[in-house]
PDB file of N, CA and C in Angstrom:
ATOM      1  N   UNK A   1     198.837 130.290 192.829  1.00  0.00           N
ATOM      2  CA  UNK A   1     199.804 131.234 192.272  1.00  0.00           C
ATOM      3  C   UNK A   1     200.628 130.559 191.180  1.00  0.00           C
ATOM      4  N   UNK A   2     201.345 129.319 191.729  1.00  0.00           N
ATOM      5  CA  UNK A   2     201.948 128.721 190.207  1.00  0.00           C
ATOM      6  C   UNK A   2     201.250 128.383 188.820  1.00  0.00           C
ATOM      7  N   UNK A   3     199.864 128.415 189.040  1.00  0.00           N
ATOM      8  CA  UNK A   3     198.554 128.306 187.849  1.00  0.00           C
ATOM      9  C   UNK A   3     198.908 129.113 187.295  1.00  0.00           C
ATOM     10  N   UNK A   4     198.578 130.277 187.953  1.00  0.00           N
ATOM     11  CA  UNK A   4     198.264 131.531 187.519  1.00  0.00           C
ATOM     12  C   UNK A   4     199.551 132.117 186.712  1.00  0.00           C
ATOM     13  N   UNK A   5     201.259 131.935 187.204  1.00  0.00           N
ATOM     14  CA  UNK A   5     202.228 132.223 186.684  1.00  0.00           C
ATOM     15  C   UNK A   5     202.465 131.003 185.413  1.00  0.00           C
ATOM     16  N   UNK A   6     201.674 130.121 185.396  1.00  0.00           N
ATOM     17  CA  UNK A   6     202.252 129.412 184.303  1.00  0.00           C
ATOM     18  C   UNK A   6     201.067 129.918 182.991  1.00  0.00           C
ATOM     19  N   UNK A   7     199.935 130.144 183.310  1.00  0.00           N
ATOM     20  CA  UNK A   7     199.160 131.431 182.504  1.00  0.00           C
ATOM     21  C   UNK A   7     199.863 132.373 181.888  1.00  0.00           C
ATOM     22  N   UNK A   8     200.097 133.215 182.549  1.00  0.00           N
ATOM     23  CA  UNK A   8     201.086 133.878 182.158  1.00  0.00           C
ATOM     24  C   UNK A   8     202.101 134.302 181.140  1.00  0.00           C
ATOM     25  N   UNK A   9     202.875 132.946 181.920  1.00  0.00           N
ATOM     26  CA  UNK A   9     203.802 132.590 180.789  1.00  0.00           C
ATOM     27  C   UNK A   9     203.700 132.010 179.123  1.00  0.00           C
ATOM     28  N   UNK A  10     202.844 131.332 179.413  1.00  0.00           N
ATOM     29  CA  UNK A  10     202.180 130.965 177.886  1.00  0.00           C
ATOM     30  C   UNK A  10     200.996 132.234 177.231  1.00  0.00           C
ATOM     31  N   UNK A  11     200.812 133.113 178.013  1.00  0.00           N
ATOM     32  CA  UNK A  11     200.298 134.126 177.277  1.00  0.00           C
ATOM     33  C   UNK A  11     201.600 134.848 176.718  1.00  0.00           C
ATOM     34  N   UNK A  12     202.616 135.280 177.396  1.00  0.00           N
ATOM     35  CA  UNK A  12     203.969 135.476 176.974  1.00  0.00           C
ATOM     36  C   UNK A  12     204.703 134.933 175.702  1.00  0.00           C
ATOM     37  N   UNK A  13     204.598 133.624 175.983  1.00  0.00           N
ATOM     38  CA  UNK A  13     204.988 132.958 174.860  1.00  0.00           C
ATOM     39  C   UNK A  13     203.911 133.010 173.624  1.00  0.00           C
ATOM     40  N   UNK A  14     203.171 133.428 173.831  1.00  0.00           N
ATOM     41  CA  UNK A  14     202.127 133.376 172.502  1.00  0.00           C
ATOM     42  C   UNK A  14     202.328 134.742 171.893  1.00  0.00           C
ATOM     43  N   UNK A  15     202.930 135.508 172.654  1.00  0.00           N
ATOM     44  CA  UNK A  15     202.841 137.002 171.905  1.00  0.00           C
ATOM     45  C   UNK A  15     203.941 136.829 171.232  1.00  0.00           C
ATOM     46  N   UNK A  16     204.878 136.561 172.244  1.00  0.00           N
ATOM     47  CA  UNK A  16     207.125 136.444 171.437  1.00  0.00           C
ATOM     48  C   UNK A  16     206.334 135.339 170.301  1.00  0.00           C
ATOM     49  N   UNK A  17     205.426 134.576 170.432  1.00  0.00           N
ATOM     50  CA  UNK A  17     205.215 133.772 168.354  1.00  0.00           C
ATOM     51  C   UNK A  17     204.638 134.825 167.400  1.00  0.00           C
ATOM     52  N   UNK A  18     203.937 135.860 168.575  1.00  0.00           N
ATOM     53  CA  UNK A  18     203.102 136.077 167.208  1.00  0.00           C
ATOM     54  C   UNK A  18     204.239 137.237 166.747  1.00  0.00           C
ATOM     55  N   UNK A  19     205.177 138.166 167.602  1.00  0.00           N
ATOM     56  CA  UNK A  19     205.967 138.914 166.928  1.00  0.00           C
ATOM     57  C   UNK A  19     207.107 138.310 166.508  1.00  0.00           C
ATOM     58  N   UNK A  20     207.505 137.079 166.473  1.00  0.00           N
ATOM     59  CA  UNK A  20     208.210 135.911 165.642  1.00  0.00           C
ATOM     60  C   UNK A  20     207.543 135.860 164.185  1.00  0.00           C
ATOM     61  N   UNK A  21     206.027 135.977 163.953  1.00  0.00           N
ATOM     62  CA  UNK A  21     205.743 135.764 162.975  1.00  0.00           C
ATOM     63  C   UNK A  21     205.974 136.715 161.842  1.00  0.00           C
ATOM     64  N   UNK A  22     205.283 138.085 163.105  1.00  0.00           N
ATOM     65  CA  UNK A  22     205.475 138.834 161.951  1.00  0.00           C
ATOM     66  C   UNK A  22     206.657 139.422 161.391  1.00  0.00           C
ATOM     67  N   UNK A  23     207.469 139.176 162.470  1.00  0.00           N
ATOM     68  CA  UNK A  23     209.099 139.516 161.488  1.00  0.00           C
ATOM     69  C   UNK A  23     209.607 138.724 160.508  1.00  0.00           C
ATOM     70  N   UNK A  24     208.909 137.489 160.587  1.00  0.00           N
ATOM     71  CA  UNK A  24     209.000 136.486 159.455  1.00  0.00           C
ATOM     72  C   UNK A  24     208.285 136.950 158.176  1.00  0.00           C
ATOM     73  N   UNK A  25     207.194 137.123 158.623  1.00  0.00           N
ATOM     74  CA  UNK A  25     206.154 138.063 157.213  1.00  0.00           C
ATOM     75  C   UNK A  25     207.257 139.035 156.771  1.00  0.00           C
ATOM     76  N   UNK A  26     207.789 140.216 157.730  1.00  0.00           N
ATOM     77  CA  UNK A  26     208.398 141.461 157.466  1.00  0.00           C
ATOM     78  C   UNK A  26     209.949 141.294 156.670  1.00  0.00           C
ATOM     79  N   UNK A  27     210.329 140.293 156.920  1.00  0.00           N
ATOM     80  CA  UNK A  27     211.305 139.911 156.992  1.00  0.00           C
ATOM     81  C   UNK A  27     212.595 140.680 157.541  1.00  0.00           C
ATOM     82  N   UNK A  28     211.900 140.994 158.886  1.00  0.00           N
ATOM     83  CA  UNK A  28     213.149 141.937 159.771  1.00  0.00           C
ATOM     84  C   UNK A  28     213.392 140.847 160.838  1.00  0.00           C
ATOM     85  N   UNK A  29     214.625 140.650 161.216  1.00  0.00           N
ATOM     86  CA  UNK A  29     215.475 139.790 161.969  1.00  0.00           C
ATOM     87  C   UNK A  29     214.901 139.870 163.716  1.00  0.00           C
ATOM     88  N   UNK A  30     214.567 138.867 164.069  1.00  0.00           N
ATOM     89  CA  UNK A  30     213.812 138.388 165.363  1.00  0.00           C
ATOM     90  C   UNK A  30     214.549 139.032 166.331  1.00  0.00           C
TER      91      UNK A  30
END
């Protein structure tokens, strides 16, 4: 179970970058 929640979490964190990015492209505030 802690595998699996730390999966997770870095799938999490990979999305909050990628919509980090694109507000950077957009230039609308994070």
């Amino acid at each position: 179970h802690m595998v699996k929640k730390e999966q997770i979490d870095l799938q999490d964190q990979s999305v909050q970058n990628q919509v980090n990015l694109i507000h950077q492209l957009f230039g609308i505030p994070a």
